[in-house]
N, C-alpha and C. Protein backbone atom coordinates (compact mmCIF):
# COMPACT_ATOMS: atom_id res chain seq x y z
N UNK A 1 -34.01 97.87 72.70
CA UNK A 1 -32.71 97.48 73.19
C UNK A 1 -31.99 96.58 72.18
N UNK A 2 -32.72 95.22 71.57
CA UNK A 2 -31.65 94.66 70.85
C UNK A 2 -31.64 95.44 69.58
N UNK A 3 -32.96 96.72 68.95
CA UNK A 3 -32.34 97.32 67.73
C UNK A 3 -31.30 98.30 67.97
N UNK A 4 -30.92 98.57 69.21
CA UNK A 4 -29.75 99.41 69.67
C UNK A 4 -28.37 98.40 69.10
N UNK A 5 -28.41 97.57 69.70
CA UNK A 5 -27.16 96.54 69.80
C UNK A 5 -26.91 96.15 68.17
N UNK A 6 -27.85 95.88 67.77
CA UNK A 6 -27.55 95.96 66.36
C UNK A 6 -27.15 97.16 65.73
N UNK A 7 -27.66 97.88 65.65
CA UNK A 7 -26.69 99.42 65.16
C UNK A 7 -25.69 98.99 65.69
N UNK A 8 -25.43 99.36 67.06
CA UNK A 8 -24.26 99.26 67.38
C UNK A 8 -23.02 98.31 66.71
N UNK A 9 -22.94 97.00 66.16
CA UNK A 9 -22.60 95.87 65.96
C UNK A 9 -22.61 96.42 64.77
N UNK A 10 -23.47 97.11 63.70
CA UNK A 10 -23.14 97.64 62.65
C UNK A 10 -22.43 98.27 62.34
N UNK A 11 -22.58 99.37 62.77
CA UNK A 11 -21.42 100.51 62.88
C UNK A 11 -19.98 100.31 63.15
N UNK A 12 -19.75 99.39 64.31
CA UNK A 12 -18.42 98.93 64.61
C UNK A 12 -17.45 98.03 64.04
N UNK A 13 -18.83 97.21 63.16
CA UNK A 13 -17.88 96.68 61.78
C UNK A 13 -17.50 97.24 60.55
N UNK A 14 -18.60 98.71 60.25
CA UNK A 14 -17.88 99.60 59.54
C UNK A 14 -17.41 100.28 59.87
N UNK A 15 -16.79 100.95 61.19
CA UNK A 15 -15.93 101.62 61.70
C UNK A 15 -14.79 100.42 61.19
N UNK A 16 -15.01 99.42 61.54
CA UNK A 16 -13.44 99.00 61.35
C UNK A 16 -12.69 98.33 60.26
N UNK A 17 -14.10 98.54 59.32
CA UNK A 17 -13.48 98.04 58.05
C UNK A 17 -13.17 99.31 57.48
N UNK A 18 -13.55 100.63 57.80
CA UNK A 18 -13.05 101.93 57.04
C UNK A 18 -11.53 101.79 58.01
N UNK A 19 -11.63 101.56 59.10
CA UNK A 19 -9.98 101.98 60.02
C UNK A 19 -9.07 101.01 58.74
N UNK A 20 -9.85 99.85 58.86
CA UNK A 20 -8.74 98.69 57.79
C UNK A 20 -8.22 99.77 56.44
N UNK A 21 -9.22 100.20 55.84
CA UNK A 21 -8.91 100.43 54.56
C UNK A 21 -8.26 101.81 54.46
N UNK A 22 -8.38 102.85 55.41
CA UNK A 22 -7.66 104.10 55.32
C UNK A 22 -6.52 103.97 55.91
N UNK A 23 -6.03 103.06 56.89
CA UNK A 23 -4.64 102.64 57.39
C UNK A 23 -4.29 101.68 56.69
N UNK A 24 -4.42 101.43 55.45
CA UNK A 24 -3.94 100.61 54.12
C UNK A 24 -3.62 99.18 54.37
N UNK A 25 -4.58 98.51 55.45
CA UNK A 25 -4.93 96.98 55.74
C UNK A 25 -5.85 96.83 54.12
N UNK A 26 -5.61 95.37 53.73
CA UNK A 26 -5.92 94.96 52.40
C UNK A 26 -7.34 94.02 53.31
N UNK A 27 -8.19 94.86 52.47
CA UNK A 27 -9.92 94.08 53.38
C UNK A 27 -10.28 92.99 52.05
N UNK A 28 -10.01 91.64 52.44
CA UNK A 28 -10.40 90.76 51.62
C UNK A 28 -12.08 90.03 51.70
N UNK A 29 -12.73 90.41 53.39
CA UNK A 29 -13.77 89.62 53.58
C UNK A 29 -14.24 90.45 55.04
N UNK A 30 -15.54 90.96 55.06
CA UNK A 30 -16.17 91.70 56.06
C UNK A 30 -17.40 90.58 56.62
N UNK A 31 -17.62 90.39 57.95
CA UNK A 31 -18.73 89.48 58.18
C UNK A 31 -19.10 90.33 59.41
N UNK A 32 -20.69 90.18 59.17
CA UNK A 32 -21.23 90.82 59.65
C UNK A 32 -22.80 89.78 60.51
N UNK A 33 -22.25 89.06 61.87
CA UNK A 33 -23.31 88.67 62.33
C UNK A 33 -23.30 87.11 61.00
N UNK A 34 -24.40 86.69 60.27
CA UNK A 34 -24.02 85.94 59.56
C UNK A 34 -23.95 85.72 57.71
N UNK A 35 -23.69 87.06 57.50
CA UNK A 35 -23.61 88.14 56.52
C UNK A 35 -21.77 87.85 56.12
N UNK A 36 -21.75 87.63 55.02
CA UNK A 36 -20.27 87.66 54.28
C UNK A 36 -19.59 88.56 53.37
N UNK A 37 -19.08 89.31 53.09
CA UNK A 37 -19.10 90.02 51.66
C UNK A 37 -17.52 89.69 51.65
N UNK A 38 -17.03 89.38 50.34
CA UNK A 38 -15.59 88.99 50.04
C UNK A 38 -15.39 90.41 49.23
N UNK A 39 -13.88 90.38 49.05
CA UNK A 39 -13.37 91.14 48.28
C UNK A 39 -14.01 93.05 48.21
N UNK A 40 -14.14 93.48 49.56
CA UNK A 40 -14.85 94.27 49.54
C UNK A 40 -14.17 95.43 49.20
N UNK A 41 -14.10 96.35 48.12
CA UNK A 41 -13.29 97.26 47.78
C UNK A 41 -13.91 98.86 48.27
N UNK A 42 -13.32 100.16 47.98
CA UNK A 42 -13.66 100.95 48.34
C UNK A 42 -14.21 101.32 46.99
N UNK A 43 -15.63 102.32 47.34
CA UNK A 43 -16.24 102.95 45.78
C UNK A 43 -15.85 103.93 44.97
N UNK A 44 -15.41 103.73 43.80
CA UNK A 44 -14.55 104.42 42.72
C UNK A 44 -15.49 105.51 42.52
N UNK A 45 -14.68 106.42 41.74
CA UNK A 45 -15.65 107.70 41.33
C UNK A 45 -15.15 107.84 39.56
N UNK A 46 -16.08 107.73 38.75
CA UNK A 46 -15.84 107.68 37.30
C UNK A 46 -14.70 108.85 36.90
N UNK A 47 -13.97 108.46 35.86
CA UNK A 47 -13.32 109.52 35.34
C UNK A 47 -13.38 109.30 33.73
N UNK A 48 -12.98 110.17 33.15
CA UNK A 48 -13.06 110.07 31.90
C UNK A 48 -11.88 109.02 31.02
N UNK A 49 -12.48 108.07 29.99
CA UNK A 49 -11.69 107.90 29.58
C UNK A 49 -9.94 108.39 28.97
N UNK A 50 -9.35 107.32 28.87
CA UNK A 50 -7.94 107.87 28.23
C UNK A 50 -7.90 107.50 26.76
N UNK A 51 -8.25 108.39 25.59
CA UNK A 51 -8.57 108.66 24.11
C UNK A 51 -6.99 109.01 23.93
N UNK A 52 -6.10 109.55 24.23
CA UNK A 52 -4.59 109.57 23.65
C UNK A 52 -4.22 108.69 22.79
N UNK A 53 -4.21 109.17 21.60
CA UNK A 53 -3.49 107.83 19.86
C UNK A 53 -4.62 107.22 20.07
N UNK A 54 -5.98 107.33 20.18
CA UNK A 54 -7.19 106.37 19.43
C UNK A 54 -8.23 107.56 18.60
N UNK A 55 -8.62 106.73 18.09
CA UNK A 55 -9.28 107.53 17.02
C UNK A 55 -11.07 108.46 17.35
N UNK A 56 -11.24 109.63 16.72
CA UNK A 56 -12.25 109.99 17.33
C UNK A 56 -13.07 109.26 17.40
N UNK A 57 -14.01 108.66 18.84
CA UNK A 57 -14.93 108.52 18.29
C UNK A 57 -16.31 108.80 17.34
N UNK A 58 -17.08 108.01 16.38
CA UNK A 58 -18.08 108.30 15.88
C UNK A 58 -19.29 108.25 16.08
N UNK A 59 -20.09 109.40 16.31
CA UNK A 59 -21.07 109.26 17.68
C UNK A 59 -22.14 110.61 16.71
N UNK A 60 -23.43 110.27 16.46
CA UNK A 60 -24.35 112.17 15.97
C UNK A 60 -24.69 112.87 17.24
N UNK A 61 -24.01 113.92 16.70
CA UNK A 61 -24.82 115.04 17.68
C UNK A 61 -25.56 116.06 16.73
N UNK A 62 -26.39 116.71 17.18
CA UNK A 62 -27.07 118.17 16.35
C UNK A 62 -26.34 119.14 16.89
N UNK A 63 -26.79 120.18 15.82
CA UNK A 63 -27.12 121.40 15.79
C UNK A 63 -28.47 122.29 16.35
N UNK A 64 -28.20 123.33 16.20
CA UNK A 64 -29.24 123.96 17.18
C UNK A 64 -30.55 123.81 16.45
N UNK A 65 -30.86 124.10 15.06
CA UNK A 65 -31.75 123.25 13.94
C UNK A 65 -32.54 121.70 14.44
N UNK A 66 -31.26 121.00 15.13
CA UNK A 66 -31.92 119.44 15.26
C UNK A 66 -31.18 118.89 14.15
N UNK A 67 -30.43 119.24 13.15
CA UNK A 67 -29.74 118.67 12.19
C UNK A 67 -28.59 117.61 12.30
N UNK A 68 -28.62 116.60 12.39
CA UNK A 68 -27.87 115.27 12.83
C UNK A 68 -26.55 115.76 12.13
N UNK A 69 -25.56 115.44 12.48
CA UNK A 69 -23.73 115.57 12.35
C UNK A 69 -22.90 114.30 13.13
N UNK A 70 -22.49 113.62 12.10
CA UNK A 70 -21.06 112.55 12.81
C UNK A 70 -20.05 113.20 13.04
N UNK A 71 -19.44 112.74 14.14
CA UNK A 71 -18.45 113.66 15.07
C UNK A 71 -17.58 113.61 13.59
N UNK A 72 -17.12 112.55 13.20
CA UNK A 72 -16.37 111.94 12.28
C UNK A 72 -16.02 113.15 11.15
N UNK A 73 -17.21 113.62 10.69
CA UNK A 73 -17.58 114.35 9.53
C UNK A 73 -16.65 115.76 9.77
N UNK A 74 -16.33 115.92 11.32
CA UNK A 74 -15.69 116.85 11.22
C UNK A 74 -14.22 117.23 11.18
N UNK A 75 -13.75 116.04 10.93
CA UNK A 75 -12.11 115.15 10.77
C UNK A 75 -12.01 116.68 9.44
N UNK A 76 -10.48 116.55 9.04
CA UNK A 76 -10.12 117.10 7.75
C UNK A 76 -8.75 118.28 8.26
N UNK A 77 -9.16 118.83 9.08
CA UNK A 77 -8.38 119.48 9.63
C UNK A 77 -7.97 119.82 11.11
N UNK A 78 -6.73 119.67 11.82
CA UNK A 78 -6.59 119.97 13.01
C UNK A 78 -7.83 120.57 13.69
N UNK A 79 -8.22 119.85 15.12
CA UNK A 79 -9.49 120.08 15.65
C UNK A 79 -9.25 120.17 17.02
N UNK A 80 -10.13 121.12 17.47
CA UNK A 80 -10.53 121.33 19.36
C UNK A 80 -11.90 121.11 19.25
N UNK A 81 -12.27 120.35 20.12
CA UNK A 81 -13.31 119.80 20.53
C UNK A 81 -13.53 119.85 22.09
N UNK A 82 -14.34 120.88 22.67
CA UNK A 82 -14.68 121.35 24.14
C UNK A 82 -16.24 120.94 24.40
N UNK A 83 -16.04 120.13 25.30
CA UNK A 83 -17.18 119.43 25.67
C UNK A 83 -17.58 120.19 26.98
N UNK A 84 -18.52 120.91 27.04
CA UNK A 84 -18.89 121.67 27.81
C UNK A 84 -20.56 121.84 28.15
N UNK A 85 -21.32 122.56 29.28
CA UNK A 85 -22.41 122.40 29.21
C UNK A 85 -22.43 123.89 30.53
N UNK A 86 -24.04 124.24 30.46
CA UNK A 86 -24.28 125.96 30.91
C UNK A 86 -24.36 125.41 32.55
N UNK A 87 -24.55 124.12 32.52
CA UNK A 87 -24.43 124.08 34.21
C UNK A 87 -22.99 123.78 34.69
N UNK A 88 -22.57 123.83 34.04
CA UNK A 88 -21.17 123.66 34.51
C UNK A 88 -20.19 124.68 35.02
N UNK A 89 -19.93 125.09 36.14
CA UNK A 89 -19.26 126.31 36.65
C UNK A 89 -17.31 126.37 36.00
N UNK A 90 -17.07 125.24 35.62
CA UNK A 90 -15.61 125.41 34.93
C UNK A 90 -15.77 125.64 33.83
N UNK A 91 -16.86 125.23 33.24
CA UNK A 91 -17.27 125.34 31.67
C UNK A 91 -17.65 126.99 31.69
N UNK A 92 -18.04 127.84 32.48
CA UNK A 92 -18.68 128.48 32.18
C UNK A 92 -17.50 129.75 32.01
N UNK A 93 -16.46 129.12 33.13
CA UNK A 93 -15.17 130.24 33.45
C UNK A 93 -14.23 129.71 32.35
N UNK A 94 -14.37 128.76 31.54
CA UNK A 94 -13.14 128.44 30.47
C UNK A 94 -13.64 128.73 28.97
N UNK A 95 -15.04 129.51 28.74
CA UNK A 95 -15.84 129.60 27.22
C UNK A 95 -15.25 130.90 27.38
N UNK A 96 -14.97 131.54 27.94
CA UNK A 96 -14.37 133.07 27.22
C UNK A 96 -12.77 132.20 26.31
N UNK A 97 -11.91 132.31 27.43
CA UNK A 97 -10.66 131.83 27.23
C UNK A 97 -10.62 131.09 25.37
N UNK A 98 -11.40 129.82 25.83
CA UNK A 98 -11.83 129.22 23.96
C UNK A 98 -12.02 130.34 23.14
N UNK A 99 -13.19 131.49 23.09
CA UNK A 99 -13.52 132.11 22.73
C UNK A 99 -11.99 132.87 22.00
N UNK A 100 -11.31 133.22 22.88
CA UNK A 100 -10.25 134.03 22.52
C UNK A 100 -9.23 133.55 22.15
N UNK A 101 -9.10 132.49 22.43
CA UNK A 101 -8.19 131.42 21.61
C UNK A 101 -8.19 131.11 20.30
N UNK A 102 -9.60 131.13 19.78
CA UNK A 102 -10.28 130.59 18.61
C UNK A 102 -10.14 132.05 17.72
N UNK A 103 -10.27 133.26 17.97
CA UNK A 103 -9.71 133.97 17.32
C UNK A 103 -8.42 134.26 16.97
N UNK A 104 -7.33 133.60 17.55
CA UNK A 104 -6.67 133.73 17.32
C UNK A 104 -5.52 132.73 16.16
N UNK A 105 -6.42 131.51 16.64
CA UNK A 105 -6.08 130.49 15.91
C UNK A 105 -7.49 129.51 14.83
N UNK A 106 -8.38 130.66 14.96
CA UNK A 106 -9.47 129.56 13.73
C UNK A 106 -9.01 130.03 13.03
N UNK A 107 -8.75 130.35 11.73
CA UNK A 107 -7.87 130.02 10.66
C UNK A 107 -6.79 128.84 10.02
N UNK A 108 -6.67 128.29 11.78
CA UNK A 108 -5.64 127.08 11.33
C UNK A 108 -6.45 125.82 11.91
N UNK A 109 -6.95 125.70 12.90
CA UNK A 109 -7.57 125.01 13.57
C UNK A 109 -9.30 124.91 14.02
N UNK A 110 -9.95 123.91 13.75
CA UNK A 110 -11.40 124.13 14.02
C UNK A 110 -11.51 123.77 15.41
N UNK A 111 -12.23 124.73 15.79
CA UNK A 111 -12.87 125.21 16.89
C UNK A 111 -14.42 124.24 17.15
N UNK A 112 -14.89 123.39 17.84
CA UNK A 112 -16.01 122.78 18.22
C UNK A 112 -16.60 122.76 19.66
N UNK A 113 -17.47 123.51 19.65
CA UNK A 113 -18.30 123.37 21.20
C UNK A 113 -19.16 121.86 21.16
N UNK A 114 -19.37 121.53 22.00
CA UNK A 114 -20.40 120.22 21.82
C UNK A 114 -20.68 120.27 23.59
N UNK A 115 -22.26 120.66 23.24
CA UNK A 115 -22.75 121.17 24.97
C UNK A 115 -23.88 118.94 25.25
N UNK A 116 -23.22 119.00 26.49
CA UNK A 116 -24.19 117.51 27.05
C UNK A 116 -25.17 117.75 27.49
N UNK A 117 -26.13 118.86 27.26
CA UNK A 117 -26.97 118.97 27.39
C UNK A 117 -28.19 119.23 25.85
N UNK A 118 -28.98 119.13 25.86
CA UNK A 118 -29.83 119.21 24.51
C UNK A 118 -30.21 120.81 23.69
N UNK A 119 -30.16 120.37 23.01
CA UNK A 119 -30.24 121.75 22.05
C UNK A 119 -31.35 122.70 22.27
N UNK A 120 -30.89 124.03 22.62
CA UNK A 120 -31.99 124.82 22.89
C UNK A 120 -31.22 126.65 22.55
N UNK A 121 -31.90 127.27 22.24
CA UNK A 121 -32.06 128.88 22.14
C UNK A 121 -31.08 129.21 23.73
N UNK A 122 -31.62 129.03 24.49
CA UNK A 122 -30.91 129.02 25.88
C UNK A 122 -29.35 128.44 25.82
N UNK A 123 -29.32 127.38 25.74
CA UNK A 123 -27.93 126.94 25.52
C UNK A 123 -27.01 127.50 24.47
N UNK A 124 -27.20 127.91 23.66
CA UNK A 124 -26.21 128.68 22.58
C UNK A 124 -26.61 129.91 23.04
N UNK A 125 -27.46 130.74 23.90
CA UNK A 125 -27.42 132.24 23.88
C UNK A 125 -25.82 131.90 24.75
N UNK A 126 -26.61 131.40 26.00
CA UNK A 126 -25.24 130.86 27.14
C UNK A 126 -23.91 131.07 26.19
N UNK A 127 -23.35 130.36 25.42
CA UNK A 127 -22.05 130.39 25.14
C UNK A 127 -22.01 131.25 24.21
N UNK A 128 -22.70 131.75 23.14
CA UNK A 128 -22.45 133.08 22.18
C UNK A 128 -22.31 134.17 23.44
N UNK A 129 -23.31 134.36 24.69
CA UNK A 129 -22.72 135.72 25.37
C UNK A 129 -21.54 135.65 25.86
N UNK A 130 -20.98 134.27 26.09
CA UNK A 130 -19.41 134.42 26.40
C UNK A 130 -18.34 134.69 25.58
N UNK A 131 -18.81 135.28 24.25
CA UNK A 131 -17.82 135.61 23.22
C UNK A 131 -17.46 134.23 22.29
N UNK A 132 -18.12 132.89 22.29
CA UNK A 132 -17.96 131.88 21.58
C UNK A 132 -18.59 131.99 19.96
N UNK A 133 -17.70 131.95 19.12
CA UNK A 133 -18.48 131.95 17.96
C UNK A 133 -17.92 131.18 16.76
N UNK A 134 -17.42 130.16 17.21
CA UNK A 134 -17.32 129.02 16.93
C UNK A 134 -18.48 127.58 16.28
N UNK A 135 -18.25 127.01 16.33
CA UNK A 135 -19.59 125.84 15.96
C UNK A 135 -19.91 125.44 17.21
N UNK A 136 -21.25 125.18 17.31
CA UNK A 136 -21.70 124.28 18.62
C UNK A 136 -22.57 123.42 18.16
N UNK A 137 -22.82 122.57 18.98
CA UNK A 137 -23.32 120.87 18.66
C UNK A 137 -23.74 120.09 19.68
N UNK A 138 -25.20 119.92 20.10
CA UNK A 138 -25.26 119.19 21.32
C UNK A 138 -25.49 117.66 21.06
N UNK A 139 -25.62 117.57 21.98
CA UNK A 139 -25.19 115.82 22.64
C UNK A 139 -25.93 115.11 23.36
N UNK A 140 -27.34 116.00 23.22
CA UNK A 140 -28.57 115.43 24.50
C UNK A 140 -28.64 113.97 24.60
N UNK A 141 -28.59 113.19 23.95
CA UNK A 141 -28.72 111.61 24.09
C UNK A 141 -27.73 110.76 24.28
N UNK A 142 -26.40 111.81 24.77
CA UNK A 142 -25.10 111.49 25.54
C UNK A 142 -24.53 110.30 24.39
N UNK A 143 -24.84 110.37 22.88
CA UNK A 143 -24.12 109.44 22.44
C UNK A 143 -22.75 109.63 22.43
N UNK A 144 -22.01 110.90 22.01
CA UNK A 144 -20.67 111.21 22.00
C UNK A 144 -20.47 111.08 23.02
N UNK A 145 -20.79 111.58 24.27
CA UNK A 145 -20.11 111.45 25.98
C UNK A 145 -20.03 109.88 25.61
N UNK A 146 -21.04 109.17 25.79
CA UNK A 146 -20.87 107.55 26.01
C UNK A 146 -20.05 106.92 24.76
N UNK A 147 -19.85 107.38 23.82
CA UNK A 147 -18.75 106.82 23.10
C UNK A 147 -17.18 107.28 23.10
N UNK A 148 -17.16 108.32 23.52
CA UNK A 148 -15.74 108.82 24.51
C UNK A 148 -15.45 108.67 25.45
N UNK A 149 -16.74 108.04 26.44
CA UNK A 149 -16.23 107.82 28.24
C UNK A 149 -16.21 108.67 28.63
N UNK A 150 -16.66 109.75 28.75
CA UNK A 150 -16.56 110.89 29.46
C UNK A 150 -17.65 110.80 30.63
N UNK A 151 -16.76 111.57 31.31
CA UNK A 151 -18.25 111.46 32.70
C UNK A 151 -17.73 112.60 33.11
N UNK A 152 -17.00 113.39 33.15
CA UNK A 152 -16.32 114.84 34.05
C UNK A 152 -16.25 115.97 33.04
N UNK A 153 -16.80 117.15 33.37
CA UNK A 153 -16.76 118.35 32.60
C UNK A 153 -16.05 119.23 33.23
N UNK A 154 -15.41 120.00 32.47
CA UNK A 154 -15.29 120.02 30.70
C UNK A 154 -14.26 119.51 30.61
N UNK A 155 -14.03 118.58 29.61
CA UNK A 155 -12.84 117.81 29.02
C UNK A 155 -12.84 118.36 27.06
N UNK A 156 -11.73 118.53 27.14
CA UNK A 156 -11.45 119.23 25.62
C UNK A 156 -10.44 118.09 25.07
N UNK A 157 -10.87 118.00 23.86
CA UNK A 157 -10.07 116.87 23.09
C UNK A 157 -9.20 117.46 21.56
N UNK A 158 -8.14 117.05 21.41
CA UNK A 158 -7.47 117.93 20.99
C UNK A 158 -6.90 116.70 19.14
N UNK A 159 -7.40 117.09 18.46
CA UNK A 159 -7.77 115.42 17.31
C UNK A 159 -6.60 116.18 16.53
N UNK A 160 -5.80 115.48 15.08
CA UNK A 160 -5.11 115.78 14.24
C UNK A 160 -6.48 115.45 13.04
N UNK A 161 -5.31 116.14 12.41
CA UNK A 161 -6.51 116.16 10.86
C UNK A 161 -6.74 114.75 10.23
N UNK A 162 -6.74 113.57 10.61
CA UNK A 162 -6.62 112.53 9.92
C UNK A 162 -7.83 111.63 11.59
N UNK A 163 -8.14 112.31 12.48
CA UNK A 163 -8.92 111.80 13.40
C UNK A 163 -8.32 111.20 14.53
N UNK A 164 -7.22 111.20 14.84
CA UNK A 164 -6.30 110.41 16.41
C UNK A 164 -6.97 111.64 17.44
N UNK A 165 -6.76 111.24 18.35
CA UNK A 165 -6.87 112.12 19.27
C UNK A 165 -5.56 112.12 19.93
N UNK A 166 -5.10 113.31 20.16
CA UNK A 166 -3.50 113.34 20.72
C UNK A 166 -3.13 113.55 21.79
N UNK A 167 -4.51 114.34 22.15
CA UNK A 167 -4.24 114.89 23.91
C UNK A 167 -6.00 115.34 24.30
N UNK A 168 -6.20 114.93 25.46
CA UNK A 168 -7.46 115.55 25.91
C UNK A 168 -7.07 115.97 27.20
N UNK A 169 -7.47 117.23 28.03
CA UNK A 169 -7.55 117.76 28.98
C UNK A 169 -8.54 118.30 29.55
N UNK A 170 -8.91 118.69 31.28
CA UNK A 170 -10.18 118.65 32.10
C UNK A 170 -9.82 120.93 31.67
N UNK A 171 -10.06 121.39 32.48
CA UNK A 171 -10.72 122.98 32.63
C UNK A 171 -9.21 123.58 31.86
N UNK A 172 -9.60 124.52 31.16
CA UNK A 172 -8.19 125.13 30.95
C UNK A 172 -8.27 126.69 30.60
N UNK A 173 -6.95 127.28 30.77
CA UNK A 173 -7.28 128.84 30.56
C UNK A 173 -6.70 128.98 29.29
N UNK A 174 -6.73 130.77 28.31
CA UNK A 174 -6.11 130.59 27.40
C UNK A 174 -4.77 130.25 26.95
N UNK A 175 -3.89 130.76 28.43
CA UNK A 175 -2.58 130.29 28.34
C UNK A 175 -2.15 128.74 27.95
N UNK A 176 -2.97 127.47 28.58
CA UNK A 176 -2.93 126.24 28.61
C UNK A 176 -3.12 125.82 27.21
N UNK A 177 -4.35 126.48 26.63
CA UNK A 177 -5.15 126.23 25.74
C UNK A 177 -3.99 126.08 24.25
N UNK A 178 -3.71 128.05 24.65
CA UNK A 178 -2.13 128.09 23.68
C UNK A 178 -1.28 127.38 23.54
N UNK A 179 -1.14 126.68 24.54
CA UNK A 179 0.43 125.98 24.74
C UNK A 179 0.14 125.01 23.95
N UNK A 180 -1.07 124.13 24.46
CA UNK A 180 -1.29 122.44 23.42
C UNK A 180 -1.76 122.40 21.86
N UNK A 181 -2.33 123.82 21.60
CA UNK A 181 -2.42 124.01 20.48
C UNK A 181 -1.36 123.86 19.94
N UNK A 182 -0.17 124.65 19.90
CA UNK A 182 1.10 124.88 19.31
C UNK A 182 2.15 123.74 19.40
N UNK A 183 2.02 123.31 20.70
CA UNK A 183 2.79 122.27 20.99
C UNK A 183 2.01 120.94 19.92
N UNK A 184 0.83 120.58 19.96
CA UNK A 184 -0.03 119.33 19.47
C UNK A 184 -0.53 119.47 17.73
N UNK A 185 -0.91 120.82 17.61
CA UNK A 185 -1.85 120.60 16.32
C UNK A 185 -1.22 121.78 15.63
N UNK A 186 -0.25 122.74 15.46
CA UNK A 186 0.64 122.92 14.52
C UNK A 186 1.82 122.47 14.21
């Protein structure tokens, strides 16, 4: 009976601190019995940093070899950089699109896969059967994710030849893809 009443008494103070906060009452302090919590906010959900006019970060990833590469190293000329990975269901519907993009425009622009997951035979079959034939580069020890802030896939970063980053965007098709190319990096 009194572990009833307690639930109960629980629940009804988070019933009414969610009523506070979704009917846009400002919850400065929840007490609970003789329990305090100040400033109690609602829980955020990560998003990726905002890289627009800062410079790439410099972070190694490999090759399918295991061969260490600074993101840096790959500065020199207008760059796409698609951060993508085989569990990823947007990643998986936006590697053709790259794919066909990149033929159309590698000649002017480098093309970079960089999968957050670790280098394996499996992971590059994954994106070569989607028509990718481009460079790829993984990231297993999430140094590039954690030095870009990234936490949401796939985010594509879109660099000038001198290393700024000018524009980054979440899933995109080839139409999108076209547009920021032309619009950003010719």
């Amino acid at each position: 009976m009194v572990l009833a009443g307690a639930v109960a008494l629980v629940m009804s103070a988070g019933a009414g601190w969610l009523w506070s906060v979704l009917d846009g009452g400002d919850v400065d302090s929840v007490s609970i019995g003789q329990v305090a919590v100040d400033d109690v906010q609602p829980p955020t959900i990560g998003t990726n940093a905002a890289l627009g006019g800062e410079d790439l970060p410099s972070a190694t990833v490999t090759d399918l070899e295991g061969t260490a590469i600074d993101t840096t190293s790959l500065l020199g000329t207008p760059l796409v950089i698609n951060v993508w990975g085989s569990t990823c269901g947007p990643c998986k519907r936006e590697l053709p699109d790259f794919a066909e993009v990149h033929q159309r425009f590698g000649d002017d622009i480098r093309f970079v896969g960089i999968s957050y997951l670790p280098a394996s035979e499996r992971e590059e079959a994954f994106a070569r059967d989607l028509g990718v034939a481009y460079e790829l580069f993984y990231d297993g020890n999430g140094a590039f994710i954690s030095a870009a802030g990234i936490s949401a896939f796939p985010i594509t970063l879109f660099v000038s030849a001198d290393g700024t980053v000018l524009e980054q965007s979440g899933a995109l098709d080839a139409a999108q893809l076209t547009a920021i190319i032309e619009e950003r990096l010719l």
